[in-house]
Every structure is written in structure tokens, then in C-alpha cells.
Protein backbone atom coordinates (compact mmCIF):
# COMPACT_ATOMS: atom_id res chain seq x y z
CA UNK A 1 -92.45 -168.48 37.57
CA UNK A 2 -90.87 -166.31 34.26
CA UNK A 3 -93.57 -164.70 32.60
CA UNK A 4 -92.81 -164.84 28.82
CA UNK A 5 -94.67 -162.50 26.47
CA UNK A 6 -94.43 -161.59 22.71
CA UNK A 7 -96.13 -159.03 20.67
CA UNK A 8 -97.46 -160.54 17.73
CA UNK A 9 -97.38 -158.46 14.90
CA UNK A 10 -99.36 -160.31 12.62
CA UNK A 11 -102.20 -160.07 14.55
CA UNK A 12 -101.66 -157.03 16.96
CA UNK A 13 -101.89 -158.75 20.01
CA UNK A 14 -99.63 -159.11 22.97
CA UNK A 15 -99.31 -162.63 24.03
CA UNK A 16 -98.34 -163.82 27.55
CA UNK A 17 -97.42 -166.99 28.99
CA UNK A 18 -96.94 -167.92 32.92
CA UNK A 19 -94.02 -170.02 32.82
CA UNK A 20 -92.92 -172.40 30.22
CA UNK A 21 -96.11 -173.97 28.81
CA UNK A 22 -98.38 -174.40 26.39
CA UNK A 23 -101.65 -172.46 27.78
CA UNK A 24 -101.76 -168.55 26.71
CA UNK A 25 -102.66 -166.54 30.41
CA UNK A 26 -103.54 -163.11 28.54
CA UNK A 27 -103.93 -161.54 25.58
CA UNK A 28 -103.93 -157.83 24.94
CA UNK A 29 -104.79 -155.51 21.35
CA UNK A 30 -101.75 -153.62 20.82
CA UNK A 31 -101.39 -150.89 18.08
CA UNK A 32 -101.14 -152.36 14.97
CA UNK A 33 -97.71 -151.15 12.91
CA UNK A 34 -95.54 -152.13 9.88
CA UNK A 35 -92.48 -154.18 10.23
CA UNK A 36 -90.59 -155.17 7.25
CA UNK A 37 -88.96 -158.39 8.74
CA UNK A 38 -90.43 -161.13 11.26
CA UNK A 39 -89.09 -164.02 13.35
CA UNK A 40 -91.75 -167.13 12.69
CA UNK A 41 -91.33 -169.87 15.28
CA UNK A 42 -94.36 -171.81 13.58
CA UNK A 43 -96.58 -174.05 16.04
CA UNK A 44 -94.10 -176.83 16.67
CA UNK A 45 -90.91 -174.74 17.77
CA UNK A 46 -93.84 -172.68 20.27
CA UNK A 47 -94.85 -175.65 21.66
CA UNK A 48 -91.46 -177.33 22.15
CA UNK A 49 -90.03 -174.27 24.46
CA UNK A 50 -91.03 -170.58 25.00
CA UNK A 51 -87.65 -170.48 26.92
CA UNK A 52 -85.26 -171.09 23.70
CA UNK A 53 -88.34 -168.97 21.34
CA UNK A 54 -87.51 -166.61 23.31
CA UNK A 55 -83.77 -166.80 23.41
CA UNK A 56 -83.87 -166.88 19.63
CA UNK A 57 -86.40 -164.02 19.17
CA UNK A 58 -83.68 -161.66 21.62
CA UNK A 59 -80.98 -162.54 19.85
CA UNK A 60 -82.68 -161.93 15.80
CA UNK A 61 -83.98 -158.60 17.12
CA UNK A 62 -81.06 -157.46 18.94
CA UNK A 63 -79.06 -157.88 15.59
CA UNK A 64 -81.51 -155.64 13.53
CA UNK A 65 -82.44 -159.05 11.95
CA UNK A 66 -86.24 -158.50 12.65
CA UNK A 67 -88.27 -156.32 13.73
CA UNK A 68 -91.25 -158.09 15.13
CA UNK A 69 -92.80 -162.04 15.78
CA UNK A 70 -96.40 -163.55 14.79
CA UNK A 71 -96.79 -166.75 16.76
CA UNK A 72 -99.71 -168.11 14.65
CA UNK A 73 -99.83 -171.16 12.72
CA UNK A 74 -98.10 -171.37 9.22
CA UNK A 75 -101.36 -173.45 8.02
CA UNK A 76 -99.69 -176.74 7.37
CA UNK A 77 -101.48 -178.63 10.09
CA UNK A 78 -104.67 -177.52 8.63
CA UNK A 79 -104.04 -179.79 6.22
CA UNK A 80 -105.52 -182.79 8.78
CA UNK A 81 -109.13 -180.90 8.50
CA UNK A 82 -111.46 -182.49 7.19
CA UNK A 83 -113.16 -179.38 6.27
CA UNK A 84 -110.65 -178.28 3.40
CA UNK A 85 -111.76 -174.68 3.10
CA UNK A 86 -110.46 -173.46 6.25
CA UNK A 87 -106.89 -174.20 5.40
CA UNK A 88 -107.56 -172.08 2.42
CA UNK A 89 -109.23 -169.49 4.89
CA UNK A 90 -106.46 -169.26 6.85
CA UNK A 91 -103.43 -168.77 4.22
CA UNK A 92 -105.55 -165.95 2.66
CA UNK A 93 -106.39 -164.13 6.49
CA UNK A 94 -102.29 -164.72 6.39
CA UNK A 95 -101.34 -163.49 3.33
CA UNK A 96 -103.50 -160.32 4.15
CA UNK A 97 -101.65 -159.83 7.57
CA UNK A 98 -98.33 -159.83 5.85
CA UNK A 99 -99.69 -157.27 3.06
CA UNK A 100 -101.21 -154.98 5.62
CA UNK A 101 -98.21 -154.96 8.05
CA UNK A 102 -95.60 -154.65 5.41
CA UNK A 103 -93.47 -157.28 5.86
CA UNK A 104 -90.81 -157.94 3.30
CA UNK A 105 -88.67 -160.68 5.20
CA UNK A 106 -89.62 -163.71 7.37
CA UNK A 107 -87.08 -165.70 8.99
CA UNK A 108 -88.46 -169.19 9.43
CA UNK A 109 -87.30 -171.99 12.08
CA UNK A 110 -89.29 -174.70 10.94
CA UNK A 111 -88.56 -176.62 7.83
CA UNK A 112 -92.54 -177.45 7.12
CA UNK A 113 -93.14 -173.76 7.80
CA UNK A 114 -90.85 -173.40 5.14
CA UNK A 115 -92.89 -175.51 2.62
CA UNK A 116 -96.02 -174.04 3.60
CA UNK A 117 -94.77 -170.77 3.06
CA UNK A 118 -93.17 -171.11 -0.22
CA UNK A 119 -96.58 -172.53 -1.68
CA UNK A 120 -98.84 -170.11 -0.58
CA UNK A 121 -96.40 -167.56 -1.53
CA UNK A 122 -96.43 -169.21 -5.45
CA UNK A 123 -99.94 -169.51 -5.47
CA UNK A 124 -100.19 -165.90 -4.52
CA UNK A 125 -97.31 -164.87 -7.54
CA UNK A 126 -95.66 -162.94 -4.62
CA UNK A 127 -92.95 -165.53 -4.45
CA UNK A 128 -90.10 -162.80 -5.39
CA UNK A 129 -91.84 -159.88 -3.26
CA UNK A 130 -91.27 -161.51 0.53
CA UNK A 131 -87.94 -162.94 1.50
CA UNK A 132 -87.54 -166.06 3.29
CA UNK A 133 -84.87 -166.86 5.32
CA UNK A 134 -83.72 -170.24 7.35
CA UNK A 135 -83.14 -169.86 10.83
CA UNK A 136 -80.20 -171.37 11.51
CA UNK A 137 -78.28 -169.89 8.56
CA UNK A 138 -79.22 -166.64 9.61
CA UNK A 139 -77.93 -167.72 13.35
CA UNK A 140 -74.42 -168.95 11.67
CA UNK A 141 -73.87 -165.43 9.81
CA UNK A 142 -74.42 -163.93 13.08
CA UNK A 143 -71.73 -165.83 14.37
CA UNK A 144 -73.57 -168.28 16.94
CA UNK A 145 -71.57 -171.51 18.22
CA UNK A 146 -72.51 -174.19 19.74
CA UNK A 147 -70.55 -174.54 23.21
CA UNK A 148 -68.97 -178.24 22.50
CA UNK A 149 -69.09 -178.04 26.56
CA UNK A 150 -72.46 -177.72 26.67
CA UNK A 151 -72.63 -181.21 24.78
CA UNK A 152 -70.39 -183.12 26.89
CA UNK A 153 -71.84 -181.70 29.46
CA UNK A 154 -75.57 -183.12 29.20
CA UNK A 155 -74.52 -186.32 27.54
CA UNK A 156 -71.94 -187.06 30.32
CA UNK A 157 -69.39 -187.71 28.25
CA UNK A 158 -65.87 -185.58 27.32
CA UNK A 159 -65.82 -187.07 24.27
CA UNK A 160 -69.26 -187.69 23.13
CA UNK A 161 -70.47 -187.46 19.49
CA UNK A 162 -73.79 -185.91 18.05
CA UNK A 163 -75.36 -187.95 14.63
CA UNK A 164 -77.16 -185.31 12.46
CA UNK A 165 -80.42 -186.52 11.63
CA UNK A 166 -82.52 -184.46 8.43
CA UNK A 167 -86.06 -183.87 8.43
CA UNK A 168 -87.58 -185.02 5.03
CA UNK A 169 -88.81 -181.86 4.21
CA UNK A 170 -85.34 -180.59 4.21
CA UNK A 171 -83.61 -183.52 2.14
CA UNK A 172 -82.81 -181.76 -1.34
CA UNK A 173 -82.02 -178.67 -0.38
CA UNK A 174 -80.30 -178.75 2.75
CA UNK A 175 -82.00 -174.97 3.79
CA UNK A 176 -82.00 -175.76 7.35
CA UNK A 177 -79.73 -179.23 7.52
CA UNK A 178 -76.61 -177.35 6.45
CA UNK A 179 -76.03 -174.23 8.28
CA UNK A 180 -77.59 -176.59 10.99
CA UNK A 181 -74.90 -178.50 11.17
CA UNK A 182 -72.53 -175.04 10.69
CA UNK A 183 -73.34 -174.49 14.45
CA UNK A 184 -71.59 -177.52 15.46
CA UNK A 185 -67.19 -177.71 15.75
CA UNK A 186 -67.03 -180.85 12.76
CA UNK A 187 -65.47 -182.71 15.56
CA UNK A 188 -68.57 -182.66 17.95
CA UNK A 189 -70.43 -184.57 14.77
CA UNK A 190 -70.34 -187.98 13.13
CA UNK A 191 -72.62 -188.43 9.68
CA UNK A 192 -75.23 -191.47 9.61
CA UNK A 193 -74.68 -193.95 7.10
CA UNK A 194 -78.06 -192.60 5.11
CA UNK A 195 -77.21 -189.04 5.08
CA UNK A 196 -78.38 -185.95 4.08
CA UNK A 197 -80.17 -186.63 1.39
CA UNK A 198 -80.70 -190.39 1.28
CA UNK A 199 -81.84 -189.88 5.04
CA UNK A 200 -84.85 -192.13 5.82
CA UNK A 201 -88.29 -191.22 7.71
CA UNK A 202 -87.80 -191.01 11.24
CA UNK A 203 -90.90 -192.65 11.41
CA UNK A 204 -93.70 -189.80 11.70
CA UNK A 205 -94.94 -189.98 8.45
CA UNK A 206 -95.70 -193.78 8.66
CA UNK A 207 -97.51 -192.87 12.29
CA UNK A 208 -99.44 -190.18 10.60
CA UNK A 209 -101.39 -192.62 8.10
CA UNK A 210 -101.57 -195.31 10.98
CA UNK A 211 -98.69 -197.54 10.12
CA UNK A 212 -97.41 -197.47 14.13
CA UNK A 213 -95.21 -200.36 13.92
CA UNK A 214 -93.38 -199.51 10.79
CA UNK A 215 -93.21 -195.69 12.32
CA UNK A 216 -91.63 -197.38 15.11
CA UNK A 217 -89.34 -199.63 13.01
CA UNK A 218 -87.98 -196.35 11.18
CA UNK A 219 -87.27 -194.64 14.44
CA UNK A 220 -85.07 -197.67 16.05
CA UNK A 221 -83.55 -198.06 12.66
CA UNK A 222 -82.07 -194.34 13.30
CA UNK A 223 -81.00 -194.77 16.44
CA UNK A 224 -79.10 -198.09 15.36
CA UNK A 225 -77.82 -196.00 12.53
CA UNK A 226 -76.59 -193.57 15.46
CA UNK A 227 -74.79 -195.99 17.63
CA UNK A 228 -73.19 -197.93 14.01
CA UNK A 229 -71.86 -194.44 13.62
CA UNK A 230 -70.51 -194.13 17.50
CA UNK A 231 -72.46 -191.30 17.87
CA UNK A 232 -74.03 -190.89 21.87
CA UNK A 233 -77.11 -189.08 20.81
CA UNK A 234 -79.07 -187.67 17.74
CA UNK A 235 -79.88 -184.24 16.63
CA UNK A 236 -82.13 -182.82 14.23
CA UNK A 237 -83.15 -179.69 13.07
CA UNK A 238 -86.88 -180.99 12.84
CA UNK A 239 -89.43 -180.67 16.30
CA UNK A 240 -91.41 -183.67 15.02
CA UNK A 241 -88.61 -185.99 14.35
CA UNK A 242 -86.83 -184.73 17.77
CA UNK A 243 -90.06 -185.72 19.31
CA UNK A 244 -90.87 -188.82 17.73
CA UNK A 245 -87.35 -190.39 18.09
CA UNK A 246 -87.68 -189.48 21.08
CA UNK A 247 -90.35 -191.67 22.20
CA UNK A 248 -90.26 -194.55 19.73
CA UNK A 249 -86.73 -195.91 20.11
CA UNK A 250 -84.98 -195.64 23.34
CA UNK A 251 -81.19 -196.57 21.68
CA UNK A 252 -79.64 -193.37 22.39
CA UNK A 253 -81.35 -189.76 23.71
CA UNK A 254 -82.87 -187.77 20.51
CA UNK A 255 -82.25 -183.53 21.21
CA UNK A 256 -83.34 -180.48 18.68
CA UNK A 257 -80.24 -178.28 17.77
CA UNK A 258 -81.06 -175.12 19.16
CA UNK A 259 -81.12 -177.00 23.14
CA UNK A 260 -77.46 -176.93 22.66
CA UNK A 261 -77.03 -173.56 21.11
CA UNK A 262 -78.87 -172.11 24.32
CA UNK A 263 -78.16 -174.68 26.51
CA UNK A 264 -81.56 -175.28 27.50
CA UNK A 265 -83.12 -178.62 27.29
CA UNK A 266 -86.43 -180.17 26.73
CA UNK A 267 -88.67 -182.48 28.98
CA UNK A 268 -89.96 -184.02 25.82
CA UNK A 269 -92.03 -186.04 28.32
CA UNK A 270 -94.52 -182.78 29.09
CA UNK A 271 -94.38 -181.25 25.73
CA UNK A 272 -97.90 -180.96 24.48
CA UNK A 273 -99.96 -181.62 21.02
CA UNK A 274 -100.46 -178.50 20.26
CA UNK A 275 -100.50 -174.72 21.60
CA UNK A 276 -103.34 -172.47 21.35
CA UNK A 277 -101.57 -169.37 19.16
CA UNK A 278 -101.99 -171.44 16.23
CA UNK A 279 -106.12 -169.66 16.16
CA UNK A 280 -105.10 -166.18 17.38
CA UNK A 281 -106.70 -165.67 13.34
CA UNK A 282 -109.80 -167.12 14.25
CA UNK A 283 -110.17 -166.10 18.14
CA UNK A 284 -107.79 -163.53 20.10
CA UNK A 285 -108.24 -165.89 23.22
CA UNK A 286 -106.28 -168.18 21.07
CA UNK A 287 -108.56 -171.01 22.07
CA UNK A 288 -110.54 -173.11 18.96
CA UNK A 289 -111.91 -176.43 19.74
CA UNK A 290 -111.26 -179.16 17.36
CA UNK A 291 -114.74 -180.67 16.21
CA UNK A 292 -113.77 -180.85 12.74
CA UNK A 293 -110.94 -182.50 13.23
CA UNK A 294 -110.77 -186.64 12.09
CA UNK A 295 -114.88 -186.21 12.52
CA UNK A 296 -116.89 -188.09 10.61
């Protein structure tokens, strides 16, 4: 079984893993240091596969890109406590790690990450004093391709199509959509009909406030929008949509981008809820129970 462990920087801890899962096996105090830049795989991208974290953490360091990791949580899934003032707890403990450690540059992999990041930075009027950068544009000026053989190779098919699918978080801008879709040769990609930024929902957001039939009316309407288009699968640059098309339509297989950049796919079927770095603030263990959570 690999053994996959990360120093996190933010925290000065050293992380380990046994195998590709979601349960931390030790934790370690390491000596505390500045680093200027930071990779940021936020919760999601953690929980989705320590296997292509760590691919992409090699790769960003071994380019002089970053200099370190944190593995905790962004704070944007705070936002379902019901006891408000911890999110507020926790992007202050996190804008005090940054300060303390020096960092100057994150690069981010996860467009709600992104969000988070840019209004805690505003609300701190340090918005101009850390640099944020989108993962995969950073990955395209290093000069990563996707292996188009790689793609016809898990789909089966010599000549099978991938339908780009944008998070909503992403819509305007097109941060992490664009150079996204930069990894890809043009003619291993086909455009949906509502695309990028007329995209609809791919349903989470309608799950999230209890609407699960219209969540799962959004998520076959994509995949019907993939096979209008010809395309043989979807792929997004989002973890939750990856995960929720996934299971709520069944029209054509759903992958995240970076599974075909390393060529290492997901079994969507045992990814978890959530993974216990998220706390490393609150608990070095990394385990927090959840009584606060939709309590009443």
C-alpha cells in the first residue's frame, strides 16, 4: 500500500496517509518555516485522490512553482454551520498562518477555493499583497498536455470526444475553465450547446437546498447536452459537479480534468464526504466531529 505524506506548511505538521483514502494514519509537528508560494488542493480535490494531489504537488514544486502545501480547508464549507462564528474563526486562524509563514503566492485548484479566498482576502484589504494563481493555467505555462491516448484509451474509443462542462463559480471569468480546456488538443473536445458562460447548474446547487429532483433534472439535462453534442463523456474542472454528474445521470461517464492529465482515474463510487485535514486548525489529529452541523 503507497504511503502518501505532505508537510503542511500552514500548520507545521507532516501529514500521512496509508494508501489512497480519506482517513489521516499520522501526524507529526515539523519545524515551522517561511515559504513564499503554496500549492492549495482545498478539501474537495484531497478527498477526490491523494494519488493525482500528489502528482500535481511533484510537478508545481519541481518547477520552483511552490515551495510548500497546507491541506486544510479554504473555509467555504463552513458556510453549512449553523454556528456562523466559526467560519469567521477559521478565515482569521488562516489569514494568520499565511502572515506568519510568509506566503506571497497560492496556487489554487479549486474554483470555490478561489472565491473563498478572494473574499477573505478583500475583507482583510490584503487583496493586492498575496497572489493567486489557477491551477491549471499555471499547469499550461509549464507546458503540461493531455495524452489524447490516454482518452481513447479509458473511453474505449479511437475517436472519442470530451464535452467541457464549467462549474458556476467559474462562469464569468473563465480562471480555471479556460486554460482548463488549454490542456486538451481542440480536437479531443466538442463545446455544449450552453457553454461557458451560459452553462447551467449541474444540479448541486438545487440538491444543496433540497430540490433532489430538479438537481437530478439539471444533471441528465447535461449529459443529454453531451451526447446532442457527440461527445462520449464529460469533463469538468469542478470536484462537485464531476461527482454529482456522476451519480445523478447515467447518459454518458462524467471525469475531472486532471484524471487525464495524470492518467489516473477515480472510483467515484468510494470517494468520501469529506476528509479530516479540513480541522488540522482546530485539532492536529485532524479529526472534529460534526455536532453543529444541520443541528437544531
Amino acid at each position: 500500500m503507497e504511503t502518501f505524506t505532505f508537510d503542511d506548511v500552514l500548520v507545521d505538521t507532516r501529514v500521512s496517509f496509508d494508501g489512497d483514502v480519506d482517513t489521516i494514519s499520522q501526524t507529526q509537528p515539523i519545524e515551522a518555516k517561511h515559504v513564499e508560494s503554496i500549492f492549495f488542493p482545498g478539501c474537495a480535490y484531497l478527498n477526490m485522490s491523494l494519488d493525482i494531489v500528489d502528482k500535481t504537488y511533484k510537478i508545481l514544486r519541481e518547477a520552483n512553482v511552490v515551495q510548500g502545501i497546507s491541506l486544510v480547508c479554504c473555509g467555504s464549507l463552513l458556510r453549512w454551520e449553523n454556528d456562523k462564528s466559526f467560519r469567521k474563526s477559521h478565515g482569521e486562524r488562516l489569514l494568520e498562518a499565511l502572515h506568519n509563514h510568509g506566503v506571497k503566492k497560492i496556487v489554487l485548484a479549486c474554483p470555490s477555493c478561489n472565491i473563498e479566498f478572494s473574499g477573505l482576502f478583500k475583507d482583510a484589504e490584503i487583496l493586492d499583497d498575496i497572489e493567486i494563481l489557477a491551477l491549471p493555467q499555471v499547469l499550461v505555462e509549464l507546458g503540461c498536455q493531455t495524452d489524447t491516448e490516454v482518452i481513447h484509451k479509458e473511453l474505449g474509443n479511437t475517436d472519442a470526444k470530451l464535452a467541457f462542462f464549467d462549474a458556476c463559480k467559474d462562469l464569468k471569468k473563465q480562471k480555471f475553465g479556460a486554460p482548463a480546456r488549454a490542456l486538451f488538443k481542440p480536437d479531443a473536445l466538442v463545446e455544449l450547446d450552453h457553454t461557458p458562460k451560459t452553462s447551467r447548474c449541474c444540479g448541486s446547487l438545487l440538491n444543496a437546498v433540497g430540490k433532489y429532483d430538479e438537481g437530478e433534472a439539471a444533471s441528465r439535462y447535461k449529459g443529454q447536452e453531451a451526447l446532442d453534442a457527440n461527445a462520449d463523456a464529460l469533463v469538468t474542472d469542478c470536484f462537485s459537479c464531476t461527482q454529482v454528474l456522476h451519480f445523478s445521470q447515467n447518459l454518458v461517464p462524467t471525469y475531472y480534468y486532471l484524471e487525464f492529465l495524470f492518467d489516473s482515474f477515480v472510483d467515484w463510487d468510494r470517494v468520501r464526504t469529506h476528509i479530516d485535514t479540513r480541522f488540522l486548525f482546530e485539532d492536529l489529529s485532524g479529526v472534529r466531529n460534526y455536532k453543529s452541523l444541520n443541528s437544531k
